[in-house]
N, C-alpha and C. Protein backbone atom coordinates (compact mmCIF):
# COMPACT_ATOMS: atom_id res chain seq x y z
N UNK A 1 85.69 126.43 -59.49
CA UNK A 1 84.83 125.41 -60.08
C UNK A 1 83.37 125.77 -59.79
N UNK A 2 82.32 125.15 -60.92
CA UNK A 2 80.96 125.74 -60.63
C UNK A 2 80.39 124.93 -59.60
N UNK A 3 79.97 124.81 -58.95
CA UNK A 3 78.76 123.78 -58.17
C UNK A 3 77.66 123.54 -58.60
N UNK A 4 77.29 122.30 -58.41
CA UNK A 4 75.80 122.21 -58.74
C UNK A 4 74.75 121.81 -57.93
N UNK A 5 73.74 122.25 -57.74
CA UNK A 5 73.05 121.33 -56.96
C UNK A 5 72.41 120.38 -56.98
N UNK A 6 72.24 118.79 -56.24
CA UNK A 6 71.95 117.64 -56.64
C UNK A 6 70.47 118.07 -56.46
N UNK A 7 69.31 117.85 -57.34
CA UNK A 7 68.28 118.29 -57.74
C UNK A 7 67.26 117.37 -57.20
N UNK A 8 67.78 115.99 -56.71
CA UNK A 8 67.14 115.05 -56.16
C UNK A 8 67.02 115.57 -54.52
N UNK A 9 68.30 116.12 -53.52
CA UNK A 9 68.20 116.87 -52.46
C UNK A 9 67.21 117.73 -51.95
N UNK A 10 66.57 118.51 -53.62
CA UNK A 10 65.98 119.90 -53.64
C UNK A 10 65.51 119.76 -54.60
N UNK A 11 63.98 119.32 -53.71
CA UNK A 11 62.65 119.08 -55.25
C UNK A 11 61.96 119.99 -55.23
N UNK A 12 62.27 120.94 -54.81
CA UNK A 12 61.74 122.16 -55.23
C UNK A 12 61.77 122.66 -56.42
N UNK A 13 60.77 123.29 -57.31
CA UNK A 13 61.26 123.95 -58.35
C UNK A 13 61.38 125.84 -58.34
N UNK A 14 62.66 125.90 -57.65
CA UNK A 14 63.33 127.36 -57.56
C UNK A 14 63.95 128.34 -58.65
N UNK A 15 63.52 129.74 -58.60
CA UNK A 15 64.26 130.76 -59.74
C UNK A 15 64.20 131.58 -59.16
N UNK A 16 64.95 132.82 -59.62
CA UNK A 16 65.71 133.66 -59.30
C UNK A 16 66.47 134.05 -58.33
N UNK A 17 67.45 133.15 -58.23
CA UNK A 17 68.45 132.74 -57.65
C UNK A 17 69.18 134.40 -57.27
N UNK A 18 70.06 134.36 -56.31
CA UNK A 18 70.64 135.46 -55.48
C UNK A 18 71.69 135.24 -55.17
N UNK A 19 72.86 135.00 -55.08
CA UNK A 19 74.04 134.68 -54.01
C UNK A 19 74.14 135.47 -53.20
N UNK A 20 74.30 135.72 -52.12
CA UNK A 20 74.68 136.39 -50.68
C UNK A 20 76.71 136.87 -50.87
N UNK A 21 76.66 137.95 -50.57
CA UNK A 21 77.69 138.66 -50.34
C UNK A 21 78.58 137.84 -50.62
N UNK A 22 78.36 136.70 -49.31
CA UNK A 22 79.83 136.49 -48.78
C UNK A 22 79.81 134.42 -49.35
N UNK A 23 78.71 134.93 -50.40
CA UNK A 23 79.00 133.84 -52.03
C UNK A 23 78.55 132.44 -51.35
N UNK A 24 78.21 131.95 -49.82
CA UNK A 24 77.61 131.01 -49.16
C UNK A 24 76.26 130.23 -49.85
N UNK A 25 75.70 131.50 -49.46
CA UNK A 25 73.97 131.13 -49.77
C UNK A 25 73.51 131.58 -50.96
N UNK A 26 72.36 131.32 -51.05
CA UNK A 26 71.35 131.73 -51.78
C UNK A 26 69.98 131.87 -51.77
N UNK A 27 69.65 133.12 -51.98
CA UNK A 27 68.15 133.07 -52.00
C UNK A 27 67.47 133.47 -53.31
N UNK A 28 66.10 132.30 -53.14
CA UNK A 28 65.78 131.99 -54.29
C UNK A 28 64.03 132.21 -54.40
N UNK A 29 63.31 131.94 -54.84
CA UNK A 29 61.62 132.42 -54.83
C UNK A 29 61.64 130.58 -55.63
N UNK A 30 60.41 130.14 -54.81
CA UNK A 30 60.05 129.04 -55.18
C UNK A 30 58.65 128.88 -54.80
N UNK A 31 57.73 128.25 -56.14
CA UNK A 31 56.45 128.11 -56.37
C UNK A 31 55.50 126.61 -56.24
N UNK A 32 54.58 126.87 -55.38
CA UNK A 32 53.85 125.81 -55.21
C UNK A 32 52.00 126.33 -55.21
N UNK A 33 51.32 125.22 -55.83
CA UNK A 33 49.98 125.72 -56.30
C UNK A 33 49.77 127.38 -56.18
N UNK A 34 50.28 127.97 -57.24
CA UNK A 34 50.02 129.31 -58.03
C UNK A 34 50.90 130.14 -56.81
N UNK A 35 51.31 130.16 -55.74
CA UNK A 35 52.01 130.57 -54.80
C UNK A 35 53.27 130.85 -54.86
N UNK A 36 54.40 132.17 -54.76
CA UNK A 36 55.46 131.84 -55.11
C UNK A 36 55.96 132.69 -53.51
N UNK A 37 57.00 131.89 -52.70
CA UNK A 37 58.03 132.09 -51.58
C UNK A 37 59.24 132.39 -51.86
N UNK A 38 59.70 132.91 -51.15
CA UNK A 38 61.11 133.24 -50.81
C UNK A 38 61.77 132.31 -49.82
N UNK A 39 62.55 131.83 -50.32
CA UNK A 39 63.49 130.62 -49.57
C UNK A 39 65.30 131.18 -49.61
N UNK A 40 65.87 130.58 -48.61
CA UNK A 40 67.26 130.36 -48.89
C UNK A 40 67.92 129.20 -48.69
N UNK A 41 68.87 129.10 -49.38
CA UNK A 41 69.47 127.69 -48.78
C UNK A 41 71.07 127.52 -49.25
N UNK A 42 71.84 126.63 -48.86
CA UNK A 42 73.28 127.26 -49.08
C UNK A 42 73.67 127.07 -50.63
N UNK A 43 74.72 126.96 -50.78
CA UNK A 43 74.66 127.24 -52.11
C UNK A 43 75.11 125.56 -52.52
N UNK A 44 75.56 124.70 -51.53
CA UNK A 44 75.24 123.31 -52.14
C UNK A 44 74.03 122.75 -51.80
N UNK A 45 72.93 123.49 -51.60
CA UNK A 45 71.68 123.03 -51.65
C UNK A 45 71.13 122.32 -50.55
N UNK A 46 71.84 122.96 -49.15
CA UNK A 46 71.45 121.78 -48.20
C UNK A 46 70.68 123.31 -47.40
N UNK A 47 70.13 123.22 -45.81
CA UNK A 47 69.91 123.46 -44.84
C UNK A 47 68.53 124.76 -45.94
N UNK A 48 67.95 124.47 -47.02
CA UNK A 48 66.73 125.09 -47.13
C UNK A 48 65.80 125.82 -46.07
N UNK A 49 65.31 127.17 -46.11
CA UNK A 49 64.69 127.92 -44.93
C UNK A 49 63.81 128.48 -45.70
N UNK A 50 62.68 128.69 -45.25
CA UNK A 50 61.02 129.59 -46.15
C UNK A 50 61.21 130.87 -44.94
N UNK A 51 61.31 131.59 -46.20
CA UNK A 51 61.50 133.19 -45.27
C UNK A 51 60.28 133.52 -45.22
N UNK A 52 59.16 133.27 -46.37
CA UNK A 52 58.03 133.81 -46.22
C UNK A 52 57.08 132.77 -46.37
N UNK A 53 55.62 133.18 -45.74
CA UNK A 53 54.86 132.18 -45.54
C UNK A 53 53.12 132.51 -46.44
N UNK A 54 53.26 132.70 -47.53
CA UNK A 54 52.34 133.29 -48.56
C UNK A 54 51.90 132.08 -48.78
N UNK A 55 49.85 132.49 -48.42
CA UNK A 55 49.65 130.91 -48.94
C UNK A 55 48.24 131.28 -49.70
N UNK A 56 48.19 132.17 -50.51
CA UNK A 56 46.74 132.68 -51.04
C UNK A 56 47.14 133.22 -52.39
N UNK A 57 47.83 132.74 -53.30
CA UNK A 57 48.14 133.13 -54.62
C UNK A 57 49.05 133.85 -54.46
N UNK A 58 49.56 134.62 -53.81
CA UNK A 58 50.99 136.21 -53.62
C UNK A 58 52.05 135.36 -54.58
N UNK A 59 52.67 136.85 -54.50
CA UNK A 59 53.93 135.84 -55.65
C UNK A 59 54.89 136.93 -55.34
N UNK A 60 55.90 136.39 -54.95
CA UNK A 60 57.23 137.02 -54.96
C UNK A 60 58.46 136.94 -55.77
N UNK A 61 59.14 138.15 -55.99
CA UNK A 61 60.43 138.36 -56.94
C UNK A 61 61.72 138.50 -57.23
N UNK A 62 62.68 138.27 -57.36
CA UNK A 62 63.75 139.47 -57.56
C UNK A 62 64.20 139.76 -56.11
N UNK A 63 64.63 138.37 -55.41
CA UNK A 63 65.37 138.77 -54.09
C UNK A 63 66.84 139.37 -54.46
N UNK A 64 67.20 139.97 -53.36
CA UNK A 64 68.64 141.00 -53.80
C UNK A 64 69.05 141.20 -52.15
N UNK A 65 70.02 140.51 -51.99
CA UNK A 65 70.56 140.50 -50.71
C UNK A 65 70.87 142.17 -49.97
N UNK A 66 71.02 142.24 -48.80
CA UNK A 66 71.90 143.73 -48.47
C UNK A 66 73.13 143.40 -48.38
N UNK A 67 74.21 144.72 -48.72
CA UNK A 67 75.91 144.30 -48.55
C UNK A 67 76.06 143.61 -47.29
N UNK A 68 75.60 143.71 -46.09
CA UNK A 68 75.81 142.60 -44.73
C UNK A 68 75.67 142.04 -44.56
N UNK A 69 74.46 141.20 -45.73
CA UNK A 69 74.22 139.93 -45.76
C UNK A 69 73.23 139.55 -44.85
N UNK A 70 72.82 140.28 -44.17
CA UNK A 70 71.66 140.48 -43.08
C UNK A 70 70.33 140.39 -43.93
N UNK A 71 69.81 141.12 -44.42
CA UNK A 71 68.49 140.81 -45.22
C UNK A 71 68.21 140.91 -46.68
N UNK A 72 66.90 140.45 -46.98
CA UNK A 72 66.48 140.42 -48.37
C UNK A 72 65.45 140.99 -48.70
N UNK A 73 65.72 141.87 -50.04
CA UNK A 73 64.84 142.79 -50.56
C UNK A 73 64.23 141.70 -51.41
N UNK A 74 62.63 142.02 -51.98
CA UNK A 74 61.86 141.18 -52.60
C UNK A 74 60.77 142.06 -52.89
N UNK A 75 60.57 141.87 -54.44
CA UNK A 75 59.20 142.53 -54.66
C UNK A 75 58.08 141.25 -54.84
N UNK A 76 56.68 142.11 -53.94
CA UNK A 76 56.08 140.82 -53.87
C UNK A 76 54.33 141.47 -54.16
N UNK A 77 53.74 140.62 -54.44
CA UNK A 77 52.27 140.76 -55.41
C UNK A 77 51.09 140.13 -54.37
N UNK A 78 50.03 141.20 -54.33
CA UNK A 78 48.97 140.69 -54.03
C UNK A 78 48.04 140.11 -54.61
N UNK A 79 47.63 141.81 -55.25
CA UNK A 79 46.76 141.29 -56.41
C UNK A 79 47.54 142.44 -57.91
N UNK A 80 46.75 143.31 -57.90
CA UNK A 80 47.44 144.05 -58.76
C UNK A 80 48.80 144.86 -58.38
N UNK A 81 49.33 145.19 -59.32
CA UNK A 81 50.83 145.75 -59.16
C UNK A 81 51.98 144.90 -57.87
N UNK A 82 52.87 145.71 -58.15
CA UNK A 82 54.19 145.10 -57.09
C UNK A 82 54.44 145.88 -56.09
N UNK A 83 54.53 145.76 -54.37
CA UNK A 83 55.38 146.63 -54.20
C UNK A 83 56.69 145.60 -53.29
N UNK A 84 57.77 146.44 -52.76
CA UNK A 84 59.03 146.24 -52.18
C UNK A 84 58.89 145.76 -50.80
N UNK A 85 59.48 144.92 -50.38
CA UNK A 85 59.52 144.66 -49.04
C UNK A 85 61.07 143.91 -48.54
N UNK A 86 60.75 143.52 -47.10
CA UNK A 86 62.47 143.50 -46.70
C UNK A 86 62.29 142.24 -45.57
N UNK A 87 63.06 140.98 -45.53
CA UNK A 87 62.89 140.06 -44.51
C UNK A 87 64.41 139.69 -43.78
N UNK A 88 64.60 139.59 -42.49
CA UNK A 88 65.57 139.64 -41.97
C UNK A 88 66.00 138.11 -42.79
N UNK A 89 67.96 137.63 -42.87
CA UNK A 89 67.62 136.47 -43.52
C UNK A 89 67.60 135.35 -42.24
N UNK A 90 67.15 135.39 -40.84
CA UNK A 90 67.41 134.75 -40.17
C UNK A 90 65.66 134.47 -40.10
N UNK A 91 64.88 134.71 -40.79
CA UNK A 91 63.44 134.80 -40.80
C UNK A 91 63.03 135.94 -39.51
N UNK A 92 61.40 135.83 -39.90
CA UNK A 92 61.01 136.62 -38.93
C UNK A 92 59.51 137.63 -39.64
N UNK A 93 59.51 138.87 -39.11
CA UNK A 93 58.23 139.44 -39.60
C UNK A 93 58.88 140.23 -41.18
N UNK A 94 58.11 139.71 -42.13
CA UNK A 94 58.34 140.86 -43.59
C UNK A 94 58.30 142.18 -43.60
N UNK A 95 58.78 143.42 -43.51
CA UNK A 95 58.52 144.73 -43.17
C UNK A 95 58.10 145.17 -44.46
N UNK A 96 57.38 145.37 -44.81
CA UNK A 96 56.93 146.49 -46.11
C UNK A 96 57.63 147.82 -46.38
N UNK A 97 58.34 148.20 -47.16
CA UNK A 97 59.23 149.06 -47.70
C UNK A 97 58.40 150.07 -48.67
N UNK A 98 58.30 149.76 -49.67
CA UNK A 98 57.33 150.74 -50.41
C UNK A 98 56.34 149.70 -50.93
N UNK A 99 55.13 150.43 -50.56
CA UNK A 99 53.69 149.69 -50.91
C UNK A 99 52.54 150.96 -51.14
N UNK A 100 52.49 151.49 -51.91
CA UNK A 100 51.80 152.08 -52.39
C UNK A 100 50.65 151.75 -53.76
N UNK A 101 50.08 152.73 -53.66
CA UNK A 101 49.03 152.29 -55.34
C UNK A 101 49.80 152.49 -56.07
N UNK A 102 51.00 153.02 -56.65
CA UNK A 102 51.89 152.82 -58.06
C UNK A 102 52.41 151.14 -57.92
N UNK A 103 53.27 150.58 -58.92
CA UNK A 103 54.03 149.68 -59.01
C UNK A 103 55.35 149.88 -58.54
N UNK A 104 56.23 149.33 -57.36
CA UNK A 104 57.12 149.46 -57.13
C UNK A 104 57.71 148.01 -57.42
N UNK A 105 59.06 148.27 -57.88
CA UNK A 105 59.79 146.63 -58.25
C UNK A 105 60.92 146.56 -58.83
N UNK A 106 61.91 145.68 -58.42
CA UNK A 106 63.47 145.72 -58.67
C UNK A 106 64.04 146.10 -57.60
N UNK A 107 63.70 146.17 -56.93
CA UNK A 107 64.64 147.07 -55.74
C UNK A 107 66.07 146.69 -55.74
N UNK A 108 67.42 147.29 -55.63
CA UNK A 108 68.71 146.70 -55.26
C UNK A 108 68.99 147.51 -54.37
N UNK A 109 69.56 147.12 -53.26
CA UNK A 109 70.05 148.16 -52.23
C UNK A 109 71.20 149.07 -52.69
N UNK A 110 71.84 150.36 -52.46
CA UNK A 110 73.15 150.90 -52.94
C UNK A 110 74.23 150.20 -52.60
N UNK A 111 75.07 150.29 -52.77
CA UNK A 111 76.60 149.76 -52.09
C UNK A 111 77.15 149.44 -50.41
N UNK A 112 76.84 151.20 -49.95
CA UNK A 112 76.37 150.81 -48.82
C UNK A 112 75.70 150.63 -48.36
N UNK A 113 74.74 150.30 -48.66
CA UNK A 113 72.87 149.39 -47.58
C UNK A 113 72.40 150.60 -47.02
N UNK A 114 72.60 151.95 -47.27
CA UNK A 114 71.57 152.89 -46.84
C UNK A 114 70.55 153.36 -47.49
N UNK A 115 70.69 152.85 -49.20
CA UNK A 115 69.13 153.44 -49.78
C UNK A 115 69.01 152.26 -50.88
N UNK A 116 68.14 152.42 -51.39
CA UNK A 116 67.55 151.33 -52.61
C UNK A 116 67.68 152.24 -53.74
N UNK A 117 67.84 151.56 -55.11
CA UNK A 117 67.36 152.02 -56.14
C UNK A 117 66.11 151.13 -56.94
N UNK A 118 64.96 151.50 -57.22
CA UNK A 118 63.87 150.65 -57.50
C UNK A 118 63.38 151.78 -58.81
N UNK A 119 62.70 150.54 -59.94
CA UNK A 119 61.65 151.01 -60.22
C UNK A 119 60.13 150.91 -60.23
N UNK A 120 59.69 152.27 -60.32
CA UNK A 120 58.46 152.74 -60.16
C UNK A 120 58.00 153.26 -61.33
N UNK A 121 56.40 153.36 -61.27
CA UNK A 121 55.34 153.30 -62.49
C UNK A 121 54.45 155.10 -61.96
N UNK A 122 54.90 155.47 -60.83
CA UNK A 122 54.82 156.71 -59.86
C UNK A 122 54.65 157.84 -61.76
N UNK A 123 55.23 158.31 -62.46
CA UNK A 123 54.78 159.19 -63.23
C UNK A 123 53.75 158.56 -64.33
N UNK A 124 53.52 157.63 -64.44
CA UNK A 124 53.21 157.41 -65.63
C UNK A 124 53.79 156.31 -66.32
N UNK A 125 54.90 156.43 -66.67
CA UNK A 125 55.82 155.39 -67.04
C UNK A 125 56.95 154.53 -66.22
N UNK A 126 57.99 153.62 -66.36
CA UNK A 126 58.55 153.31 -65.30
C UNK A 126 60.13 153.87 -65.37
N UNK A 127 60.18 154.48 -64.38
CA UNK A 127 61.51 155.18 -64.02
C UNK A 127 62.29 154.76 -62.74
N UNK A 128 63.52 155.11 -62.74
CA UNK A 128 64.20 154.59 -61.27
C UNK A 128 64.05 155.75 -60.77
N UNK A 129 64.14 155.31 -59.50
CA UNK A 129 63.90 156.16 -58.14
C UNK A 129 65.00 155.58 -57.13
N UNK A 130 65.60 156.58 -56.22
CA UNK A 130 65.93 156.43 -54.97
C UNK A 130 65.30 156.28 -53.84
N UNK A 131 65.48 155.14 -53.14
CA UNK A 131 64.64 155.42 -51.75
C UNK A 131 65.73 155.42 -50.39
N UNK A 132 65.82 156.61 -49.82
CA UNK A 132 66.61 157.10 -48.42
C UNK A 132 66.04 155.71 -47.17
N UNK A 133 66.57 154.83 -47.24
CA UNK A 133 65.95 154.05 -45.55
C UNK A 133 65.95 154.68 -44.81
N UNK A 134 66.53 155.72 -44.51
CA UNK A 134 66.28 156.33 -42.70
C UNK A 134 65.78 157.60 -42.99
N UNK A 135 65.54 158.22 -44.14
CA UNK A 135 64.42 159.52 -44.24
C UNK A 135 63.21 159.11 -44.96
N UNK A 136 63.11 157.85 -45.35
CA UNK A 136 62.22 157.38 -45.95
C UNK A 136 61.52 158.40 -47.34
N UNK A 137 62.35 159.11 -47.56
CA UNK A 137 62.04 159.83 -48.92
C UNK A 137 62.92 159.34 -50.54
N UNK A 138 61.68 159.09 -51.08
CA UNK A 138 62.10 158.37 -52.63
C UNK A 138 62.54 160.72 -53.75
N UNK A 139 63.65 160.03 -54.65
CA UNK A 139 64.04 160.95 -55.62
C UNK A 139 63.94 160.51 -56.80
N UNK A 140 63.47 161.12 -57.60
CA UNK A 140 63.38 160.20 -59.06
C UNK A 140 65.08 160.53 -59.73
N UNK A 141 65.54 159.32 -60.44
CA UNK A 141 66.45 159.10 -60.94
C UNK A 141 66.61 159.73 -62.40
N UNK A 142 65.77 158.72 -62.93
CA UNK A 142 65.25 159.00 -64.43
C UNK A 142 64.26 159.14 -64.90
N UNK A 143 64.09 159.54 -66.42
CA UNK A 143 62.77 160.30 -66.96
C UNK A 143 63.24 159.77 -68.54
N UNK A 144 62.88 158.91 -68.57
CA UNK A 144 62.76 157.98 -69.64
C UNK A 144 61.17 157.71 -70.21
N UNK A 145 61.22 157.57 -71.88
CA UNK A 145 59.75 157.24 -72.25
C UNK A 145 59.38 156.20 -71.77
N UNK A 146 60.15 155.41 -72.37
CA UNK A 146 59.91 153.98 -72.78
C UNK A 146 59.40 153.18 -71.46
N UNK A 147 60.48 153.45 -70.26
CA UNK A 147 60.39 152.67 -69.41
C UNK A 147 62.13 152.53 -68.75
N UNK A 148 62.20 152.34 -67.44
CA UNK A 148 63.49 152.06 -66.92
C UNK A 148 63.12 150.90 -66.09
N UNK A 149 64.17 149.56 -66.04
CA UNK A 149 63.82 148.62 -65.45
C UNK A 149 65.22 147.89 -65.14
N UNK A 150 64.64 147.00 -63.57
CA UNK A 150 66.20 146.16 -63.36
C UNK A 150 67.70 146.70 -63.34
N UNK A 151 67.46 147.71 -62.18
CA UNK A 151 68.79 148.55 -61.72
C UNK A 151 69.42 147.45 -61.25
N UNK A 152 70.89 147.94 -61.30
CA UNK A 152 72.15 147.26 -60.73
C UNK A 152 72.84 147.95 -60.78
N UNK A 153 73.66 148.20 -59.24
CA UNK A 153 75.10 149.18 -58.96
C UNK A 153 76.10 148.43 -58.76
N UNK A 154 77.64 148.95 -58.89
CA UNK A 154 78.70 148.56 -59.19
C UNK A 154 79.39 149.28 -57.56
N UNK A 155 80.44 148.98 -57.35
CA UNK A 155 80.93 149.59 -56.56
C UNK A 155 81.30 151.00 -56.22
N UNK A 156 81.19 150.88 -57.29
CA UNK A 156 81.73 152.97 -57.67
C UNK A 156 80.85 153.14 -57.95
N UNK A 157 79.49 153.00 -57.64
CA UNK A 157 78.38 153.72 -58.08
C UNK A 157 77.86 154.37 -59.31
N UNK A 158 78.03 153.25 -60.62
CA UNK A 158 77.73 153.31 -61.57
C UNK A 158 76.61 152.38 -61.53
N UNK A 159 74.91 152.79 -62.14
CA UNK A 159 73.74 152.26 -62.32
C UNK A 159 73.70 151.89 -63.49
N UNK A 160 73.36 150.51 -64.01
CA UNK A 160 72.85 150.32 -65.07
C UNK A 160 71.47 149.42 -65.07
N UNK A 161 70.61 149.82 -66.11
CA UNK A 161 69.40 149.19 -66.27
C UNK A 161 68.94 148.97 -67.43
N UNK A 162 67.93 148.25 -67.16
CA UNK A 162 67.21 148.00 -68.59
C UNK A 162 66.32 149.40 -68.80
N UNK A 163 66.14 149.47 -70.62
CA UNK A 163 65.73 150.78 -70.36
C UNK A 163 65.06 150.57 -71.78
N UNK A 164 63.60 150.72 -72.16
CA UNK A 164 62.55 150.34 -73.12
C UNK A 164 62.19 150.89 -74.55
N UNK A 165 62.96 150.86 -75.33
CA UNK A 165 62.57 151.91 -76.09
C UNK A 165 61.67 151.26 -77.54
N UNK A 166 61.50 152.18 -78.40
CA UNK A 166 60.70 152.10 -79.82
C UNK A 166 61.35 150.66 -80.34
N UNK A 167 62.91 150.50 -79.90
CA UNK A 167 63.62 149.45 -80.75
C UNK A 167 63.98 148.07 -79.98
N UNK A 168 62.97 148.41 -78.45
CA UNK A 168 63.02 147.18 -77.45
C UNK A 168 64.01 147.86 -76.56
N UNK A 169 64.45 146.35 -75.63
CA UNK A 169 65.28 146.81 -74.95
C UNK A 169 66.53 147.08 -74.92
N UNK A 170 67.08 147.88 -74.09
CA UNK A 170 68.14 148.40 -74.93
C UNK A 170 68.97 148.45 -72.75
N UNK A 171 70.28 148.17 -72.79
CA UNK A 171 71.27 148.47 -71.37
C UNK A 171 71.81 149.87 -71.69
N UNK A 172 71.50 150.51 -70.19
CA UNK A 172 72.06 152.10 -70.14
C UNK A 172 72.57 152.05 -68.92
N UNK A 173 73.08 153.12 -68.88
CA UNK A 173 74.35 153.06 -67.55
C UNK A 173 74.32 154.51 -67.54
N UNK A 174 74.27 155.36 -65.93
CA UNK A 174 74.35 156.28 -65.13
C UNK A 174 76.00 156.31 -64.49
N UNK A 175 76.72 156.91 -64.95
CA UNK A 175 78.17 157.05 -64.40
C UNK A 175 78.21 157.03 -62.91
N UNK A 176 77.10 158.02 -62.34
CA UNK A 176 76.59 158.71 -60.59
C UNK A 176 75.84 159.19 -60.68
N UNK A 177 74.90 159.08 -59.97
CA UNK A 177 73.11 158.72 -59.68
C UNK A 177 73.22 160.51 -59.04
N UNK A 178 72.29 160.87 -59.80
CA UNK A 178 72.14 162.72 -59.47
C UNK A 178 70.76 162.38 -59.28
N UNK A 179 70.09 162.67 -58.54
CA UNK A 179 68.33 163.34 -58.32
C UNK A 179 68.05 164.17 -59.40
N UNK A 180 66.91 163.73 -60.47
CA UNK A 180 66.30 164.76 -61.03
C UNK A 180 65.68 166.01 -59.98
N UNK A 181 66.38 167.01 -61.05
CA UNK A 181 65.82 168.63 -59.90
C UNK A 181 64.49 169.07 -60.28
């Protein structure tokens, strides 16, 4: 059965909703005067938590749990462009992941929680990339005109994304993620 949440509980106005692994929680990005946070809260809408504490316009995105359920990836905005960052979900300090002068954004962790797949604006256009957590070295994925956007992996390690072309957007799918050589 679906659940809902009683909306009177939670006057917040929350989007982009997340479920957590193990289908409990949720984390969600919620906006107050031009400000947008990262919150979680369970999935019947009770015991609400502010993971992040942005209070100068920032705006955050596109939370995406890790398989352990331990933390949340989020792309989040200063001023111009996006980059990636990571908050334990028990709160605590935000670690910055990739923050560079390109646009980094989308991040999903792999299957097993050892690397991300994100896209980046790094050539020119936006392509997916790999990022290694413990060698901290990004591989480009794809080399697309248009644009590659909004990765998602499957268990077997099939990628699919949005992907931009002359005729809009269009869903493509990577069978197994090879490093451009």
């Amino acid at each position: 059965a679906m659940a809902s949440i009683d909306v009177c509980a939670w006057p917040l106005r929350a989007n982009a909703p997340a479920v957590s692994p193990d289908g409990k929680s949720l984390a969600c990005v919620v906006g107050s005067d031009g400000t947008l946070n990262l919150f979680t809260l369970n999935v019947d809408g009770t015991h609400a938590r502010q993971l992040t504490s942005y209070s100068h316009g920032e705006q955050v995105y596109n939370p995406k749990w890790s398989p352990d359920g331990k933390t949340i990836l989020f792309d989040y905005s200063i001023k111009d462009g996006r980059d990636i960052a990571m908050v334990a979900v028990g709160g605590g300090e935000v670690t910055p992941v990739l923050a560079t002068g390109q646009d980094e954004r989308n991040a999903v962790f792999t299957p097993d929680g050892s690397k991300l797949i994100f896209s980046s604006d790094k050539s020119g256009v936006f392509n997916l990339y790999q990022y290694d957590l413990t060698t901290k070295q990004s591989v480009q994925l794809t080399n697309v005109l248009g644009g590659a956007f909004m990765p998602t992996m499957n268990l077997s390690g099939q990628l699919v994304f949005a992907s931009y072309t002359s005729a809009g957007y269009k869903i493509a799918m990577i069978d197994s993620i090879r490093p451009l050589a």
